[in-house]
C-alpha atoms as a PDB file:
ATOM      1  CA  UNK A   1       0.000   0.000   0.000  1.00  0.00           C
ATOM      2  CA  UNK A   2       1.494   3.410  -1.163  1.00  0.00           C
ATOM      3  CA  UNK A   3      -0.301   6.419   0.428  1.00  0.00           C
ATOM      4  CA  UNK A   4       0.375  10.499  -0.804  1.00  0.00           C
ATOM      5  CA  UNK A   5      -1.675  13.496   1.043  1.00  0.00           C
ATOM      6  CA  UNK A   6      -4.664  12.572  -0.684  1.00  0.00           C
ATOM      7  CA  UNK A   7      -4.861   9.142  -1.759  1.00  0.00           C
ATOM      8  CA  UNK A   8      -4.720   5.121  -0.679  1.00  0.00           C
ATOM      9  CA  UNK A   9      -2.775   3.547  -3.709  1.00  0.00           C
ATOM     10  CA  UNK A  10      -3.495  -0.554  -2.633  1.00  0.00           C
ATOM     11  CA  UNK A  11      -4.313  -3.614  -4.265  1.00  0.00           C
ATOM     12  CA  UNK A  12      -7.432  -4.342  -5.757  1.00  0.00           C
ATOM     13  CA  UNK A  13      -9.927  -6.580  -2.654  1.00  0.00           C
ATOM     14  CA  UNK A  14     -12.462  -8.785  -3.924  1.00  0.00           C
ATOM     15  CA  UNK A  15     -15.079  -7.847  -2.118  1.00  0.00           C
ATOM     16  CA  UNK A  16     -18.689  -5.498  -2.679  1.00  0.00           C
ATOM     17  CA  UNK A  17     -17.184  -2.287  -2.344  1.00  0.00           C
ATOM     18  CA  UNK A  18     -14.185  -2.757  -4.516  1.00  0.00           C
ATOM     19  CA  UNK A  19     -16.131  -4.972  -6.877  1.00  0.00           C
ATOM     20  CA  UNK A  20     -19.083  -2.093  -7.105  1.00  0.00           C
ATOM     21  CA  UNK A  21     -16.531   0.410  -7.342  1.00  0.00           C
ATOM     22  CA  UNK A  22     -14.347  -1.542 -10.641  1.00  0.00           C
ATOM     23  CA  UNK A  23     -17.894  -1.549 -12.263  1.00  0.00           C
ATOM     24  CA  UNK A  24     -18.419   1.730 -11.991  1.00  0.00           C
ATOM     25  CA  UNK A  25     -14.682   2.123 -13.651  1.00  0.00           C
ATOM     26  CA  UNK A  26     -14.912  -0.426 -15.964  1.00  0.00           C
ATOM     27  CA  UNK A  27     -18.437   0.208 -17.033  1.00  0.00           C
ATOM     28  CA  UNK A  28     -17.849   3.740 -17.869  1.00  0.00           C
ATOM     29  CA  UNK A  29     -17.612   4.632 -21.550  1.00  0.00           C
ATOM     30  CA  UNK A  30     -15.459   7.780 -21.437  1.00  0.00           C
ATOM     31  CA  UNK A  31     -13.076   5.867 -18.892  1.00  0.00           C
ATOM     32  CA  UNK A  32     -12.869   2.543 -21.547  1.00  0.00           C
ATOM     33  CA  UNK A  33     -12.923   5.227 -24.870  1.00  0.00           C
ATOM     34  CA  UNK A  34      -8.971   4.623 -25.010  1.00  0.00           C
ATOM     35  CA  UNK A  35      -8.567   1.209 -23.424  1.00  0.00           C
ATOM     36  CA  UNK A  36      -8.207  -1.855 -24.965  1.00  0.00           C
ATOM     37  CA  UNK A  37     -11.343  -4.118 -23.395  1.00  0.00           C
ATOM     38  CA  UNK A  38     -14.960  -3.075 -24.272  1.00  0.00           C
ATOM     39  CA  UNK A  39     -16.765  -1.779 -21.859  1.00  0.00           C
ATOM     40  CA  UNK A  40     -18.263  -4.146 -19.385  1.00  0.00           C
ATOM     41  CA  UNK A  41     -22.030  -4.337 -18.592  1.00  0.00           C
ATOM     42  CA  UNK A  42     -22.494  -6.132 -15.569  1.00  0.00           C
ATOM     43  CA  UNK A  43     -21.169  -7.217 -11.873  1.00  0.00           C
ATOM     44  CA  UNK A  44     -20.628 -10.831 -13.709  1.00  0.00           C
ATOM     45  CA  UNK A  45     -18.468  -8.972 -16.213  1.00  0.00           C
ATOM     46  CA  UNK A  46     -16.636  -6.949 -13.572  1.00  0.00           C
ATOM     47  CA  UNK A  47     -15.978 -10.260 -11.652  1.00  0.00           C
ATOM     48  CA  UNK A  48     -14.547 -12.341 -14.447  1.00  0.00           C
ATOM     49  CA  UNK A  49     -12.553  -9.213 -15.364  1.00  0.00           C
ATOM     50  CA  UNK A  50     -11.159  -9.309 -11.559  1.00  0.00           C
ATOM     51  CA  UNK A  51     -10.308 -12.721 -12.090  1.00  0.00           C
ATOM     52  CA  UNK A  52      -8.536 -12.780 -15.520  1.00  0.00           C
ATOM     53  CA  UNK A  53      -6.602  -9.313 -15.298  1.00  0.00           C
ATOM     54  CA  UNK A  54      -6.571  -8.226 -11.689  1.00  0.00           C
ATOM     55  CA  UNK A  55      -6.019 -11.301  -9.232  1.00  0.00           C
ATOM     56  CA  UNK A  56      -3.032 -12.656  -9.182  1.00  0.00           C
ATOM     57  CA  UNK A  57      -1.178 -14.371 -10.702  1.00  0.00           C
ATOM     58  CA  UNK A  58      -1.964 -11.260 -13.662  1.00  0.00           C
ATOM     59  CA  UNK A  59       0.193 -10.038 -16.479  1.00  0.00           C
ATOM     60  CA  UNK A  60      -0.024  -6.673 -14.665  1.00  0.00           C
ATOM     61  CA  UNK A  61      -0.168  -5.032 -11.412  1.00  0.00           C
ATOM     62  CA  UNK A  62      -3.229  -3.116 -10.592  1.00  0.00           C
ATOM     63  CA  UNK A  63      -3.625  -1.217  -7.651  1.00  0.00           C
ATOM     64  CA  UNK A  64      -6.953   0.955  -6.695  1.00  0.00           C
ATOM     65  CA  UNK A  65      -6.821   4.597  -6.491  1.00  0.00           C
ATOM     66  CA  UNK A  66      -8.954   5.545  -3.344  1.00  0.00           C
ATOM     67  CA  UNK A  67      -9.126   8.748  -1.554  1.00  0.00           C
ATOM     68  CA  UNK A  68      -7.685   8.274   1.919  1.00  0.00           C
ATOM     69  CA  UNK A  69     -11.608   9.853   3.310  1.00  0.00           C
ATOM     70  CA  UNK A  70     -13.014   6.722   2.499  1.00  0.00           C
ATOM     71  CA  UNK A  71     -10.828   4.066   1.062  1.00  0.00           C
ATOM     72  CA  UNK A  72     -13.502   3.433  -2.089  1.00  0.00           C
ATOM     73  CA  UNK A  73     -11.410   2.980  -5.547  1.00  0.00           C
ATOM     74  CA  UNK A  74     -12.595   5.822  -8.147  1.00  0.00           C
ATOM     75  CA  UNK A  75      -9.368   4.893 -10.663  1.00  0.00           C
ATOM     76  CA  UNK A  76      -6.789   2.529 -10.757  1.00  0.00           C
ATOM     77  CA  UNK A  77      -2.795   2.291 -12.038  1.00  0.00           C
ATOM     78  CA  UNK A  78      -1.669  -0.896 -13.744  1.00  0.00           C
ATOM     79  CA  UNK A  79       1.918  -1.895 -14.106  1.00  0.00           C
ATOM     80  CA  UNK A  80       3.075  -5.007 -16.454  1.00  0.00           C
ATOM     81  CA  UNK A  81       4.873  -7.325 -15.886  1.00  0.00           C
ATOM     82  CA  UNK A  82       6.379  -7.850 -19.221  1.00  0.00           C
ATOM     83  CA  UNK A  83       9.768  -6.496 -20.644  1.00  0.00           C
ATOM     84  CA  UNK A  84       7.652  -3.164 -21.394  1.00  0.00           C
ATOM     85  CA  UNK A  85       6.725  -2.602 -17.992  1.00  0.00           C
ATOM     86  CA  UNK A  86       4.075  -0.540 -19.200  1.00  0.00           C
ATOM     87  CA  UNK A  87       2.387   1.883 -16.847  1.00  0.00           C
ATOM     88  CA  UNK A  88      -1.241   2.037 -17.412  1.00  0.00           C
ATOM     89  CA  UNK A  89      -4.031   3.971 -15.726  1.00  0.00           C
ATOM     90  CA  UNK A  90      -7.778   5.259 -15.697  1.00  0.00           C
ATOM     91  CA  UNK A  91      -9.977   7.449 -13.415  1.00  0.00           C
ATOM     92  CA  UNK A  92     -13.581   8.154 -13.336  1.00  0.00           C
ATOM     93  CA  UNK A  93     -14.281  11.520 -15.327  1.00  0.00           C
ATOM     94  CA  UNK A  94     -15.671  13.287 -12.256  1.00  0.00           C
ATOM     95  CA  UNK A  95     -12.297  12.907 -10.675  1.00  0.00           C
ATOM     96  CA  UNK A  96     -10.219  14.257 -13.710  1.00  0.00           C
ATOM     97  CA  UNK A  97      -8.525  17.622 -13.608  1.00  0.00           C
ATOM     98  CA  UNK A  98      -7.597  17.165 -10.301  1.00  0.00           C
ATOM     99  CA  UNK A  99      -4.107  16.070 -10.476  1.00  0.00           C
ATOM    100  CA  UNK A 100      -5.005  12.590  -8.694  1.00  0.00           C
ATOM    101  CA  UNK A 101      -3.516  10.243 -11.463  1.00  0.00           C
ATOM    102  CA  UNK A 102      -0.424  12.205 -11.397  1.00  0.00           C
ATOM    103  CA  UNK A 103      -0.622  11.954  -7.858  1.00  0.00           C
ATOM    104  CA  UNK A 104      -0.732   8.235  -7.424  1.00  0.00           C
ATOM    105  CA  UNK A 105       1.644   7.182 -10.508  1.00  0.00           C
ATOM    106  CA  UNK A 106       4.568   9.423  -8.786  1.00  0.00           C
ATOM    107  CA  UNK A 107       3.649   7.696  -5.874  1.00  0.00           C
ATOM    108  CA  UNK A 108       3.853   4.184  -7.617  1.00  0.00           C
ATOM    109  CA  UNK A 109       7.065   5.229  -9.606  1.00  0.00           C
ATOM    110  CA  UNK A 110       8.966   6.517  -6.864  1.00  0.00           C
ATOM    111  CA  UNK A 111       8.124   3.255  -4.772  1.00  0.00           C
ATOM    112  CA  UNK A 112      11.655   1.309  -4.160  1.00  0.00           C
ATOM    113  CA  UNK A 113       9.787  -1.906  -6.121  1.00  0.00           C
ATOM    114  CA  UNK A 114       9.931   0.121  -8.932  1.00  0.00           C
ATOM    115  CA  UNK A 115      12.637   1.947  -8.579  1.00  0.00           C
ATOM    116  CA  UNK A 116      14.602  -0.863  -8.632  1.00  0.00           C
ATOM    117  CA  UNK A 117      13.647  -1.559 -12.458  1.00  0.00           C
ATOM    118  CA  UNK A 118      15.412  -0.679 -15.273  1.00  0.00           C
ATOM    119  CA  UNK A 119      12.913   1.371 -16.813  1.00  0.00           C
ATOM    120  CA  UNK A 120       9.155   1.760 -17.717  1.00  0.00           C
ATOM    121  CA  UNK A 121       7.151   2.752 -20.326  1.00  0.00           C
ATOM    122  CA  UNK A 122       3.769   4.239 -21.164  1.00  0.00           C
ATOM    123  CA  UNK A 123       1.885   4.088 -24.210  1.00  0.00           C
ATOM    124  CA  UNK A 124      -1.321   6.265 -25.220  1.00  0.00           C
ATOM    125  CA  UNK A 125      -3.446   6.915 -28.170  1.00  0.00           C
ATOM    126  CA  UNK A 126      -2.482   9.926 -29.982  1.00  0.00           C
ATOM    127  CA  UNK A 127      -6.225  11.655 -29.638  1.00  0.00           C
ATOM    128  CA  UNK A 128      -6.204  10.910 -25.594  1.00  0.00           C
ATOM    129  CA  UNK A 129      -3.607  14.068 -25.234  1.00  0.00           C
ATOM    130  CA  UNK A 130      -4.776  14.038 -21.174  1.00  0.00           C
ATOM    131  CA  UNK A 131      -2.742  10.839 -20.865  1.00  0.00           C
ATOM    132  CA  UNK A 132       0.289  12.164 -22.482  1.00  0.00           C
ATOM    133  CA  UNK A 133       0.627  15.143 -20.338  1.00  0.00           C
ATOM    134  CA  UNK A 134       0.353  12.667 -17.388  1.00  0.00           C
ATOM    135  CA  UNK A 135       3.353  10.660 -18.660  1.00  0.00           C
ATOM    136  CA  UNK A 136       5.478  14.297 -19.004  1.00  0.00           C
ATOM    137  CA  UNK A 137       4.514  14.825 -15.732  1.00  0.00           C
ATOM    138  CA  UNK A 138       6.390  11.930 -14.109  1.00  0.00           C
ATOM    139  CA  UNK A 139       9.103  12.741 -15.883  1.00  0.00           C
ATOM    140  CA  UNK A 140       8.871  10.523 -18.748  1.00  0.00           C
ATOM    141  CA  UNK A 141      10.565  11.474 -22.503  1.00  0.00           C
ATOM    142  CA  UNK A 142       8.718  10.892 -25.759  1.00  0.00           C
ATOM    143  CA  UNK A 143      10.773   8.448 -27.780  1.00  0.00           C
ATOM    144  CA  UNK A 144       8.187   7.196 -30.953  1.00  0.00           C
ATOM    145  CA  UNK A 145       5.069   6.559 -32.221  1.00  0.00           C
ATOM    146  CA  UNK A 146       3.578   3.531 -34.274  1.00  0.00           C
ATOM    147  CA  UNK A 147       0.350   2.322 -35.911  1.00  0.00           C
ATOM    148  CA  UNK A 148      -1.582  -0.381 -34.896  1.00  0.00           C
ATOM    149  CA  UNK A 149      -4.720  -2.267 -35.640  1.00  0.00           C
ATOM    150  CA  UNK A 150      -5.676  -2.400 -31.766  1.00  0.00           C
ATOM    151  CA  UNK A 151      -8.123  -5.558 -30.452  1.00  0.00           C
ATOM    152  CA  UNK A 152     -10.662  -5.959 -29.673  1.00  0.00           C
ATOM    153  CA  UNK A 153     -11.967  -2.606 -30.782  1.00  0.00           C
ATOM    154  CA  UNK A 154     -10.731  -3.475 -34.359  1.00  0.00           C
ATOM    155  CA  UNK A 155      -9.329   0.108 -35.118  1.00  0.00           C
ATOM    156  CA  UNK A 156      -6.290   1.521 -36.517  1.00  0.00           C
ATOM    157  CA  UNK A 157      -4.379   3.389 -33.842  1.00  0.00           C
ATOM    158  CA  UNK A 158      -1.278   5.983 -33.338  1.00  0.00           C
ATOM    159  CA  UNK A 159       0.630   5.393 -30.199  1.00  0.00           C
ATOM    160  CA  UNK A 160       3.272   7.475 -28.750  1.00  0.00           C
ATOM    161  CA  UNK A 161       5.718   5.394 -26.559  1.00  0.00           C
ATOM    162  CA  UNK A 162       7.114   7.297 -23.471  1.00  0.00           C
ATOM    163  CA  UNK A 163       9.913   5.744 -21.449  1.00  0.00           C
ATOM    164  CA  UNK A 164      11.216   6.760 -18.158  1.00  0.00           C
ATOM    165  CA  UNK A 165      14.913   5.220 -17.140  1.00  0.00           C
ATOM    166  CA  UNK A 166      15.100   4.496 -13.268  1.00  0.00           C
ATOM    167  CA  UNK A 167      17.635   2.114 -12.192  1.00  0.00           C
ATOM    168  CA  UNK A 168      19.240   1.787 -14.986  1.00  0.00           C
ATOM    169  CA  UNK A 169      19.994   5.859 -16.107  1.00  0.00           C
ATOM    170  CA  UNK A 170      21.378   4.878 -19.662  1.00  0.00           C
ATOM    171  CA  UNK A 171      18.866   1.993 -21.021  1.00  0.00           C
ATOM    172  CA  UNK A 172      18.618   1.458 -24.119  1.00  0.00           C
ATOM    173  CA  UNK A 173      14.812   2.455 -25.941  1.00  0.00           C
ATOM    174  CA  UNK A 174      12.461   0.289 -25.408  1.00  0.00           C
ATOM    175  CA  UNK A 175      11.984  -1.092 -29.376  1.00  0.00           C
ATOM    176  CA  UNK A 176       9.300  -3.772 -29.514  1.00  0.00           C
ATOM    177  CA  UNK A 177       6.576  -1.637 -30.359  1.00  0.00           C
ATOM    178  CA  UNK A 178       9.029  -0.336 -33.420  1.00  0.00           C
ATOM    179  CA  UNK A 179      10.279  -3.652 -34.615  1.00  0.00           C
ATOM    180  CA  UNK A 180       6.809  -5.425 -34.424  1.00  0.00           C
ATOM    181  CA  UNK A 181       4.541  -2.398 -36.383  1.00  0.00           C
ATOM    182  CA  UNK A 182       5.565  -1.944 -40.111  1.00  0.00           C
ATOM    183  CA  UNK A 183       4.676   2.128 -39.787  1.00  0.00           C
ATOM    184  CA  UNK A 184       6.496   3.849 -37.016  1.00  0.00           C
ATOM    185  CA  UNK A 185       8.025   7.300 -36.827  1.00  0.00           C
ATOM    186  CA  UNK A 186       9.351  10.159 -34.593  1.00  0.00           C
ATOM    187  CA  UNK A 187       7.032  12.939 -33.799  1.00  0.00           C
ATOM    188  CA  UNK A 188       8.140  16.355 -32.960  1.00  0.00           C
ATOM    189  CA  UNK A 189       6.413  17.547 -29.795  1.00  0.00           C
END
């Protein structure tokens, strides 16, 4: 559990109140617009998504974004664990604008578990500019963009790759996303 002035930064709990609150997350359309999972569309669908993605053993970390007040999740930050390490994250829209996302990825970037990586990355669609500025805000540099047909949603897509060094001050890009998608470039931002 990480905590900052504001916020409770803890695993997800299967239970009601986290369960109801990941629905409310998961369910929302302007939340899911840039994510890649439909929307889902019931507690059933919010439960098998807890089991497939969140509990563990998962391919990422997610971790509930609560206000300390009351402990109830209203966002969440994801971390992979694949050679990306890709940060991930999503709040509910009445929430946005306050600086709480920032708030609890510093926290989860400057925690000594992730620290004590070489780097991460972050990824976001090229029209969701609100996620980009988050990823400048923890410090992160720009390094490319690629196209790519994104599933389920079935829709072409521009990414822009941000990485952030940590442990390891001088490694190398992250390439993956290059090598694997035929059209990739360098933006100027």
């Amino acid at each position: 559990m990480l905590t900052t002035p504001r916020l409770t930064i803890r695993p997800f709990r299967r239970g009601p109140q986290d369960l109801s609150a990941l629905f409310a997350i998961l369910s929302d359309q302007t939340v899911n617009h840039y994510l890649p999972w439909w929307p889902v569309a019931s507690l059933t669908e919010t439960e098998k998504f807890f089991q497939t993605r969140i509990a563990p053993p998962a391919e990422s970390e997610w971790l509930a974004v609560c206000f300390k007040t009351d402990n109830r999740p209203i966002g969440y930050i994801t971390l992979s664990n694949g050679t990306a390490r890709d940060l991930g994250y999503g709040l509910l829209p009445d929430y946005w604008g306050r600086g709480i996302i920032t708030e609890a990825a510093k926290a989860v970037v400057a925690s000594p578990a992730v620290q004590k990586l070489a780097f991460i990355t972050a990824t976001h669609d090229v029209q969701n500019l609100g996620s980009g500025r988050v990823m400048q805000k923890l410090g992160m540099h720009y390094q490319y963009s690629y196209d790519e047909k994104w599933q389920p949603k079935n829709r072409l897509t521009t990414f822009r790759l941000y990485q952030l060094n940590l442990a390891d001050k001088n490694a190398p890009v992250y390439r993956e996303y290059w090598e694997k998608y035929p059209t990739h470039f360098v933006e100027t931002i």
